[in-house]
Protein backbone atom coordinates (compact mmCIF):
# COMPACT_ATOMS: atom_id res chain seq x y z
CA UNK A 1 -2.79 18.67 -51.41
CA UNK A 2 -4.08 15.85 -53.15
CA UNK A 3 -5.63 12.73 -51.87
CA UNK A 4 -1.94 10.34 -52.56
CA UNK A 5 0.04 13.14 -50.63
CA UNK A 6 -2.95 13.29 -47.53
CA UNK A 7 -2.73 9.75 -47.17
CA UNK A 8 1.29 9.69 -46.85
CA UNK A 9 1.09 12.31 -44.38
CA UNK A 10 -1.35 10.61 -42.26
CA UNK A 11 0.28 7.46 -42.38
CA UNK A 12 3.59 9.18 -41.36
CA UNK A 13 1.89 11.20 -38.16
CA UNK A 14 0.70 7.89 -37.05
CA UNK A 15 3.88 6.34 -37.47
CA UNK A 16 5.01 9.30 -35.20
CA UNK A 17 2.23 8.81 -32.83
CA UNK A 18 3.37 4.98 -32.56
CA UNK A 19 6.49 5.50 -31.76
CA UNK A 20 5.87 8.41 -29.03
CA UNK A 21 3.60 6.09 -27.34
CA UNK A 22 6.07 3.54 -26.93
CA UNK A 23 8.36 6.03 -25.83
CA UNK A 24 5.90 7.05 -23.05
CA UNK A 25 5.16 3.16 -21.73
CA UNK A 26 8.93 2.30 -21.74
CA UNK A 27 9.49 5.79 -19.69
CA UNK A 28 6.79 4.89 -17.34
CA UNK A 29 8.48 1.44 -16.91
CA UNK A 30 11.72 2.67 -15.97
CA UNK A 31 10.35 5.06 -13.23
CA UNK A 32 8.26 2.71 -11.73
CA UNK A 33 11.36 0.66 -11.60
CA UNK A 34 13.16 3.46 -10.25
CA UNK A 35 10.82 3.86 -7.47
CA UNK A 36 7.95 6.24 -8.79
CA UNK A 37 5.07 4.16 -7.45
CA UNK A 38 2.84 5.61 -10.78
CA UNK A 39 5.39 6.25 -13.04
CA UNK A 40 5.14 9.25 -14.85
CA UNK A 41 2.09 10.27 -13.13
CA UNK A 42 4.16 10.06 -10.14
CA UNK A 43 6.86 11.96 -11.47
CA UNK A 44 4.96 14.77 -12.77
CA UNK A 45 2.89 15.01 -9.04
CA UNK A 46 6.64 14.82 -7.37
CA UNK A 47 8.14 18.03 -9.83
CA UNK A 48 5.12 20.41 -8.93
CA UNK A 49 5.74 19.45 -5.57
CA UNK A 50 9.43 20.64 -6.09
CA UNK A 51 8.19 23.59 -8.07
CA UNK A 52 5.23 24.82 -5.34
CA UNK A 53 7.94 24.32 -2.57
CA UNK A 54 10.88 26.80 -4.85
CA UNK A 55 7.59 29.41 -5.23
CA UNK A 56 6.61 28.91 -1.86
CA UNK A 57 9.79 28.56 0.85
């Protein structure tokens, strides 16, 4: 690839990377307005709890 075509595709991948970040803060707003305390860090703790607990009865 030349230089032109390198430069496109980094500029698109951080486009991408943008827009997945956003993604990720307004997600982490809506749980913690749904009632997980952390957000997504919260919801993530609370599904390998559910998980351990199927493995484990």
């Amino acid at each position: 690839m030349d230089q032109d075509k390198l430069l496109k595709k980094i500029a698109k991948l951080e486009s991408m990377c943008d827009q997945l970040q956003a993604e990720m803060r307004y997600l982490d707003q809506l749980l913690v307005e749904v009632g997980f305390e952390e957000g997504l860090k919260t919801l993530k703790a609370a599904a390998i709890e559910l998980i351990d607990k199927k493995k484990h009865p």
